[in-house]
Protein backbone atom coordinates (compact mmCIF):
# COMPACT_ATOMS: atom_id res chain seq x y z
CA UNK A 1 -20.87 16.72 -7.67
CA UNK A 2 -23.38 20.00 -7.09
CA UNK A 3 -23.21 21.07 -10.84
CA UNK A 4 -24.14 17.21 -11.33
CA UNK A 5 -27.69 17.62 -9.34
CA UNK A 6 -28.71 20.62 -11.68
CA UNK A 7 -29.62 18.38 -15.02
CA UNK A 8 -28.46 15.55 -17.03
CA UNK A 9 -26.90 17.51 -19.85
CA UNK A 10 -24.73 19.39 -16.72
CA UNK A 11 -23.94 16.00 -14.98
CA UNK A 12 -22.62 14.98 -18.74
CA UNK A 13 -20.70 18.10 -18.56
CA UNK A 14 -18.76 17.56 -15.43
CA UNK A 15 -16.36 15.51 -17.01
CA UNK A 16 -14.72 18.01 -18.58
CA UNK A 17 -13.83 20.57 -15.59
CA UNK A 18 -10.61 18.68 -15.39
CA UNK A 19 -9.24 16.27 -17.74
CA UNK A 20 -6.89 14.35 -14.81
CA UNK A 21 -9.57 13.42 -12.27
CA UNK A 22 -8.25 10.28 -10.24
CA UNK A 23 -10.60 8.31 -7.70
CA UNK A 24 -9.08 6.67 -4.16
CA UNK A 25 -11.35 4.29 -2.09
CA UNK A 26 -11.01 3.47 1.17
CA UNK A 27 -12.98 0.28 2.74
CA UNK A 28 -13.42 -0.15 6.74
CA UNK A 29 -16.13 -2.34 8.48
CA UNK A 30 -17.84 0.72 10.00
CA UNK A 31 -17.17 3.51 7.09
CA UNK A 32 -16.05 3.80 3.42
CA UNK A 33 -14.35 6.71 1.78
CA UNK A 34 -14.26 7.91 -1.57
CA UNK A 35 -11.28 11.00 -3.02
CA UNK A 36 -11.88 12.40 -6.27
CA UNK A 37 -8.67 14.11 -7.13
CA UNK A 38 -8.16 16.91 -10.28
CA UNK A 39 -4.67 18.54 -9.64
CA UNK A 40 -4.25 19.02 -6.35
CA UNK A 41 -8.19 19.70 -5.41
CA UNK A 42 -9.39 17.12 -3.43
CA UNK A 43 -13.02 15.88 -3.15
CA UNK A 44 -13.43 13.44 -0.18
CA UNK A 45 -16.63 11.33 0.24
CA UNK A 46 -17.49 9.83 3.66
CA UNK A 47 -19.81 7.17 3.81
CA UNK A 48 -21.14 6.46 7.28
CA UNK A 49 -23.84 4.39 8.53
CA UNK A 50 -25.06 6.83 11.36
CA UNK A 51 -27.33 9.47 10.85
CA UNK A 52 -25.72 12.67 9.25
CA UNK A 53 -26.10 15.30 12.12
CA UNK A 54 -26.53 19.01 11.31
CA UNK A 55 -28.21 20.33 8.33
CA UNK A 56 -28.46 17.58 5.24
CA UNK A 57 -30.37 17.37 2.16
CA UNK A 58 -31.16 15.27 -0.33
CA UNK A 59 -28.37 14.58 -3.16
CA UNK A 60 -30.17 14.01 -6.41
CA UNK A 61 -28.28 12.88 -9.20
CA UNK A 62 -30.33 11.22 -11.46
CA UNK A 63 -28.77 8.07 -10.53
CA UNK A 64 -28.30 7.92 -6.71
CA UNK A 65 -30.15 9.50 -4.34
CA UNK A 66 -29.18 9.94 -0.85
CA UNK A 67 -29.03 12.05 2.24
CA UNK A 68 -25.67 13.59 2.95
CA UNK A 69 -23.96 17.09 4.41
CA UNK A 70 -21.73 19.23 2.68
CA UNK A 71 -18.67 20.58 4.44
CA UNK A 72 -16.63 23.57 2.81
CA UNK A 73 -12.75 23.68 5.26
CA UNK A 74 -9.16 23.32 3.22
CA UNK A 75 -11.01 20.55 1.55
CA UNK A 76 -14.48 20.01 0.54
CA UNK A 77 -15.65 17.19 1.90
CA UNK A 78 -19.09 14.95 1.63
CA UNK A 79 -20.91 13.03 4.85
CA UNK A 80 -23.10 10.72 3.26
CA UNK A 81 -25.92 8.16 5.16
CA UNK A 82 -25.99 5.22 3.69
CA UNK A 83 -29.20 3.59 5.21
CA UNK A 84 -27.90 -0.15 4.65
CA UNK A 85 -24.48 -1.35 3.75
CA UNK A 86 -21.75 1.67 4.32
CA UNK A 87 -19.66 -0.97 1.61
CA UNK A 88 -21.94 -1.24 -0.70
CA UNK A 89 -22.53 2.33 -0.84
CA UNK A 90 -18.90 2.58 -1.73
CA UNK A 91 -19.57 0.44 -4.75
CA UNK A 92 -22.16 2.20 -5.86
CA UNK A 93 -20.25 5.56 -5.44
CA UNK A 94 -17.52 4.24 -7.01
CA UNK A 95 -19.15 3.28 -10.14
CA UNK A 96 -21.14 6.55 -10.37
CA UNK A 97 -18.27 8.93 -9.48
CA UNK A 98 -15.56 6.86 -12.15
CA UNK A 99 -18.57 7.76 -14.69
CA UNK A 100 -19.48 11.22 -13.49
CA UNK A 101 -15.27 12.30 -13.89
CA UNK A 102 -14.65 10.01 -16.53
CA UNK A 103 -11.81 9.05 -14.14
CA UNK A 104 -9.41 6.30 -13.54
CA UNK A 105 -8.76 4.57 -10.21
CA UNK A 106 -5.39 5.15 -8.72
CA UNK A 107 -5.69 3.69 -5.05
CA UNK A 108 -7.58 1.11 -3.10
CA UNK A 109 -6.98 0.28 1.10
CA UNK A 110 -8.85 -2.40 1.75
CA UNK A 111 -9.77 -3.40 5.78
CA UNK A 112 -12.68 -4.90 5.77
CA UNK A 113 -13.42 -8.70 5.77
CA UNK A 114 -16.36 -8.51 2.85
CA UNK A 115 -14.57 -10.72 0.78
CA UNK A 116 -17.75 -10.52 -1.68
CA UNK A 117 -18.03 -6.88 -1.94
CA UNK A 118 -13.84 -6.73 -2.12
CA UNK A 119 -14.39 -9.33 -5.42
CA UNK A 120 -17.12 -6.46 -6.77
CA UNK A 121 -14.88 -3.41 -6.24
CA UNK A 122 -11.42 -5.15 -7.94
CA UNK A 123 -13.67 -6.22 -10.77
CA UNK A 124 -14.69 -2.69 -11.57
CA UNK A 125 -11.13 -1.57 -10.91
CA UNK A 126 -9.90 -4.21 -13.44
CA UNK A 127 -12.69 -3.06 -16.13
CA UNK A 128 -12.69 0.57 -15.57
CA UNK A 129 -9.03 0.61 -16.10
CA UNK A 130 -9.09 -1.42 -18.95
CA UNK A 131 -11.83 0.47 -20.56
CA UNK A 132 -9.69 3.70 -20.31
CA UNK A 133 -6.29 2.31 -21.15
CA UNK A 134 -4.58 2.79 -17.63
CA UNK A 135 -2.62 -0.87 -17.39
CA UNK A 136 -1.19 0.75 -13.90
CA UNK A 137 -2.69 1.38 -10.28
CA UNK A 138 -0.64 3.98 -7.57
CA UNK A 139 -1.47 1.98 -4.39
CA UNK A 140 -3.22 -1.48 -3.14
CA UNK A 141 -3.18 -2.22 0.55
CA UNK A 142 -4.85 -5.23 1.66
CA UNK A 143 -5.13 -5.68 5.55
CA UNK A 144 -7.28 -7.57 7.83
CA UNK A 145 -7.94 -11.23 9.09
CA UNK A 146 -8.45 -12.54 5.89
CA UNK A 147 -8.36 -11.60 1.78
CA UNK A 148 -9.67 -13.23 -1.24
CA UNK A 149 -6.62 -14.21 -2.97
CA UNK A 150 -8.79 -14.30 -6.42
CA UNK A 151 -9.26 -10.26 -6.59
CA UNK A 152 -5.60 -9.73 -4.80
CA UNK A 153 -4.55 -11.78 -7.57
CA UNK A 154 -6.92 -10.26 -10.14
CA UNK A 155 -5.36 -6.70 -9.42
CA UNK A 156 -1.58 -7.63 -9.81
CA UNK A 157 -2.58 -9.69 -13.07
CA UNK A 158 -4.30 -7.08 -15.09
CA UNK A 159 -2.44 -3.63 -13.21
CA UNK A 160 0.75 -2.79 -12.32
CA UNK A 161 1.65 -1.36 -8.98
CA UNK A 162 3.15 1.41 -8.93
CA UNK A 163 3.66 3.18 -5.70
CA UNK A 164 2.53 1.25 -2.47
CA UNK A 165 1.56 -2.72 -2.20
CA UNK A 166 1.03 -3.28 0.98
CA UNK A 167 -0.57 -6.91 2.17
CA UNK A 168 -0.66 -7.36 5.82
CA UNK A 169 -3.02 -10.19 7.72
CA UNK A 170 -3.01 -9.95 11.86
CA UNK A 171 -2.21 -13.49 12.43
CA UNK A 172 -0.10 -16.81 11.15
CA UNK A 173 -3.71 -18.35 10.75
CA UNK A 174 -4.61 -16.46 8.39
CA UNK A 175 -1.80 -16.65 6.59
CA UNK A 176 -2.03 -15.86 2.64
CA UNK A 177 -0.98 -19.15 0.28
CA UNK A 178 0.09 -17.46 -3.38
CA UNK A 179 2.46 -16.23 -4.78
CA UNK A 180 3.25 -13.86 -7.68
CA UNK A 181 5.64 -13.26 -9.78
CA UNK A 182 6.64 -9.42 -10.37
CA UNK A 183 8.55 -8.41 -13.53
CA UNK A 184 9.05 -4.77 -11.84
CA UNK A 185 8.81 -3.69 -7.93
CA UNK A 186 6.57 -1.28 -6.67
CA UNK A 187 8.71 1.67 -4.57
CA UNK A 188 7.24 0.25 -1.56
CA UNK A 189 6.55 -3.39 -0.79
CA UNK A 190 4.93 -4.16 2.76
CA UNK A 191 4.14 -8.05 3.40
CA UNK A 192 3.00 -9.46 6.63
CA UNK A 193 1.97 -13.20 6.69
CA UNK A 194 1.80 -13.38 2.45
CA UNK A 195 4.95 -15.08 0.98
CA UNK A 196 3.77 -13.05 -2.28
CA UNK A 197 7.33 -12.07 -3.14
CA UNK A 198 9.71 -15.11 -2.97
CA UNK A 199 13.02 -14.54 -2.83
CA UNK A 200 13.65 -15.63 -6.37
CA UNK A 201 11.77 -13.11 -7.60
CA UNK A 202 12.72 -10.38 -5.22
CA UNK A 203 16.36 -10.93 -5.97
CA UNK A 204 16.09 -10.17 -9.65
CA UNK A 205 13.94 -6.87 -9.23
CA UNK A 206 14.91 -3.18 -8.74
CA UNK A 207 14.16 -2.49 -5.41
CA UNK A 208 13.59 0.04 -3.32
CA UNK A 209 11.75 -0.17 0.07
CA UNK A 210 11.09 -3.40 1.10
CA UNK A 211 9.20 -4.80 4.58
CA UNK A 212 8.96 -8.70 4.57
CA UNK A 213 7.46 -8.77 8.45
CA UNK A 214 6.85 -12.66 7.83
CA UNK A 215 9.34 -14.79 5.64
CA UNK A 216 11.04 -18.28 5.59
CA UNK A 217 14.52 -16.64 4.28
CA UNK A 218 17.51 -18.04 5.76
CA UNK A 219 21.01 -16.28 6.22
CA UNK A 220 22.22 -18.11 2.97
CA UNK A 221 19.19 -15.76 1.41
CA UNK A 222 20.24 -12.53 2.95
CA UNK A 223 24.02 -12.94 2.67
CA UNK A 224 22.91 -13.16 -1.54
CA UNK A 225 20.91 -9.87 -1.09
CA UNK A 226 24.00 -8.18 0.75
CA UNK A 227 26.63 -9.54 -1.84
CA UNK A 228 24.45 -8.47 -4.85
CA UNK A 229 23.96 -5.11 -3.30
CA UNK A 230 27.77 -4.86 -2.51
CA UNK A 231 28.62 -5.19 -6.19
CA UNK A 232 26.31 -2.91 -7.50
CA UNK A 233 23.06 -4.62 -7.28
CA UNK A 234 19.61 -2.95 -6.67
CA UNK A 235 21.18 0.29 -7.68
CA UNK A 236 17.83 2.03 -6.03
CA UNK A 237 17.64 0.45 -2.51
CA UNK A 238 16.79 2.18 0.28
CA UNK A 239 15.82 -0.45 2.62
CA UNK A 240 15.31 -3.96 3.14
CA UNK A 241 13.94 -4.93 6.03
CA UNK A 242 13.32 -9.14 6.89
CA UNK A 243 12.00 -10.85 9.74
CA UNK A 244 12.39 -14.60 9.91
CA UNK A 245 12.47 -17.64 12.28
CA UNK A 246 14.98 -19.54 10.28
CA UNK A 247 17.97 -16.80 11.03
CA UNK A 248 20.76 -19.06 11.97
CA UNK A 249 23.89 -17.67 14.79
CA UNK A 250 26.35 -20.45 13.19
CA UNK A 251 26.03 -19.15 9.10
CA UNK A 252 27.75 -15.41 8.82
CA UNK A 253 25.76 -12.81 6.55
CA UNK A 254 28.37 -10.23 4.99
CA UNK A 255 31.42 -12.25 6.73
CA UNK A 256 29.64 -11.52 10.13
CA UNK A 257 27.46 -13.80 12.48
CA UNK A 258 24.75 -12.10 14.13
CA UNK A 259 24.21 -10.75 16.16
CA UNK A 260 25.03 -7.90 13.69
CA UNK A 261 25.34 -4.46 15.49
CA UNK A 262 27.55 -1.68 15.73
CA UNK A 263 29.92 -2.26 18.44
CA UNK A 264 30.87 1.48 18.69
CA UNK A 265 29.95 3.37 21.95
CA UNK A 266 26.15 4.78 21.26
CA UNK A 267 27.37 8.49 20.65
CA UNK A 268 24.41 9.63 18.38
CA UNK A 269 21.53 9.07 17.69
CA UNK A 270 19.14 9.45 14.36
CA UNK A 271 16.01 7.53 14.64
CA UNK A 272 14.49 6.45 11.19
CA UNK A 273 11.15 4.17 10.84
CA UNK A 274 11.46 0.89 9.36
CA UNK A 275 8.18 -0.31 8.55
CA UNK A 276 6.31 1.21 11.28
CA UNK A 277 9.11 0.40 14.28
CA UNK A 278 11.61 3.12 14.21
CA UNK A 279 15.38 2.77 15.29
CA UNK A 280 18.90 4.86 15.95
CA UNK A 281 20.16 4.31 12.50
CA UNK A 282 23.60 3.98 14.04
CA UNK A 283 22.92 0.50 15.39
CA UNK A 284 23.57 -0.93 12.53
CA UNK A 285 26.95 -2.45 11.69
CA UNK A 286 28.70 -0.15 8.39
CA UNK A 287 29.06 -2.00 4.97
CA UNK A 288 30.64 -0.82 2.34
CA UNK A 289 29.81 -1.30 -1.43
CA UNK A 290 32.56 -2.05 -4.26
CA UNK A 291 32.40 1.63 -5.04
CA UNK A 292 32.75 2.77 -1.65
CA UNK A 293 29.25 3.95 -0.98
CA UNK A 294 27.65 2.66 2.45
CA UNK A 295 25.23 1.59 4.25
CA UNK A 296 24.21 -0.34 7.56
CA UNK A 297 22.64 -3.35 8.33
CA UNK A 298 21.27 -5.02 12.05
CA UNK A 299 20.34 -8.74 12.23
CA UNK A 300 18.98 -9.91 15.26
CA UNK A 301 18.83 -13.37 16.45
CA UNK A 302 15.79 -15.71 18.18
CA UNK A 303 12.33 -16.04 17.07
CA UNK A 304 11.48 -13.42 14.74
CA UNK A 305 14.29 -11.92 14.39
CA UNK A 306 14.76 -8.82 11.96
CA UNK A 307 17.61 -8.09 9.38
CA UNK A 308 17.76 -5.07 7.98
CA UNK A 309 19.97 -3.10 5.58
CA UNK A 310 19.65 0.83 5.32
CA UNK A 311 21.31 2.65 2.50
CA UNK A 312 23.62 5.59 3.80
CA UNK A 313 21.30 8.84 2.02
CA UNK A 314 18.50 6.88 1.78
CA UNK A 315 14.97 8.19 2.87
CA UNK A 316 13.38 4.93 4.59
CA UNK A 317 10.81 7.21 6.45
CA UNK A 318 7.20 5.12 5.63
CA UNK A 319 3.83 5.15 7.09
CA UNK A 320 3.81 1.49 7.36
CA UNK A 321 0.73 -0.28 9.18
């Protein structure tokens, strides 16, 4: 970004200091970041709506011009004032950085309820990805009171998910009402109020780390997920984890009615995070697959209640919201 204030012919230049830049975006109500990644070099872009305190100049580029502070630690970082709209700065950053690096997007976290600006920034996800041949995008998170299901939808049409989807709304109201259908599974799935992934389609994907913290499965549901797994299904599981209303005390899962536990004395203890709720792994009840590899599951019972299955030598740790 400096060597892009010097002269036009440099900014065209800066393109070709790495030839793997990446761009992250970040999207809150009161800031915005920006990552520009080559390698592992990190450049990270605040965007603030208070006045930059400390020393500050002018960033000229030729195409924006703002005030902003430079900060050299164990990453270089920018503090940029954004006199209006701290989102809409991030647009316009956005678009100016993908161009300055000649870079593809690989990750956008989304918590702010600007539906109109969150429309703006898919779209020039969509096209800048398109324009450059990347059909794929590491990580999406969505999470707030609200989304606009057009540009949710819009990303998981035209890109495929990698890494991290993550969809999570704070209340039953606001409750998402599509659907998709995946043909692959990204390694972690995180849905909270957003039936996105019905259990059709999740049954008939390779799986890995899955959080449904809203769903309308029933036992019937889970017992098929346990079976499948059993006999060699989702040979890349970690964990499943699904809360539910409709969990039933009367209809067995695995041969056993919940409550599923383990019902040996509480000897040790190894405390994994499911989501973001961690537990003693050895609460859950052992399973054993066809080929004698194991694994644990809990269901609970009551309103909201969880199921979950965790694969013996499976790494479930997640920074789950």
């Amino acid at each position: 970004m400096e060597l892009a204030q010097t002269s036009k012919r440099m900014a065209n230049r800066v393109k070709f200091g790495g030839n793997n830049f990446k761009l992250s975006l970040t999207a809150t109500t009161t800031y915005s970041a920006l990552v520009v990644t080559n390698g592992t070099v990190s450049d990270i872009i605040h965007i603030l709506r208070e006045n930059i305190i400390g020393p500050s100049r002018i960033y000229d580029s030729y195409e924006v011009n703002v005030d902003f502070a430079f900060h050299a630690g164990r990453k270089i970082a920018f503090k940029i004032y954004w006199d209006s709209d701290v989102q809409e700065g991030l647009y316009v950053m956005a678009k100016y950085l993908c161009g300055l690096f000649d870079c593809s997007f690989n990750a956008l976290i989304w918590r702010s309820s600007n539906l109109r600006l969150m429309q703006r920034i898919t779209d020039l996800i969509i096209a800048r990805q398109t324009e450059i041949g990347v059909k794929e995008i590491e990580q999406f998170e969505v999470h707030g009171n609200t989304l606009d299901e057009e540009a949710v939808q819009g990303i998981l049409d035209k890109l495929k998910v990698t890494e991290t989807l993550k969809i999570e709304l704070t209340t039953p109201a606001s409750r998402a009402q599509f659907q998709h259908t995946f043909d692959y599974a990204p390694k972690l799935v995180v849905l909270r109020h957003c039936p996105l992934l019905t259990f059709e389609n999740l049954v008939n994907l390779d799986i890995q780390r899955v959080h449904l913290k809203t769903s309308d499965f029933t036992n019937y549901q889970i017992d098929v997920i346990v079976k499948k797994w059993k006999a060699g299904g989702f040979p890349n599981l970690k964990c499943i984890e699904v809360t539910s209303n409709l969990y039933s005390q009367q209809v067995p899962v695995a041969g056993l009615l919940p409550r599923i536990e383990n019902q040996e004395p509480q000897g040790l203890l190894q405390f994994k995070t499911i989501g973001n709720s961690p537990f003693n792994k050895y609460d859950g009840q052992i399973i054993y697959k066809n080929d004698g590899a194991s694994g644990r599951i809990f269901m609970g019972t009551g309103q909201n209640a969880t199921f979950f299955l965790y694969v013996d030598g499976g790494d479930v740790d997640s920074d789950s919201d």
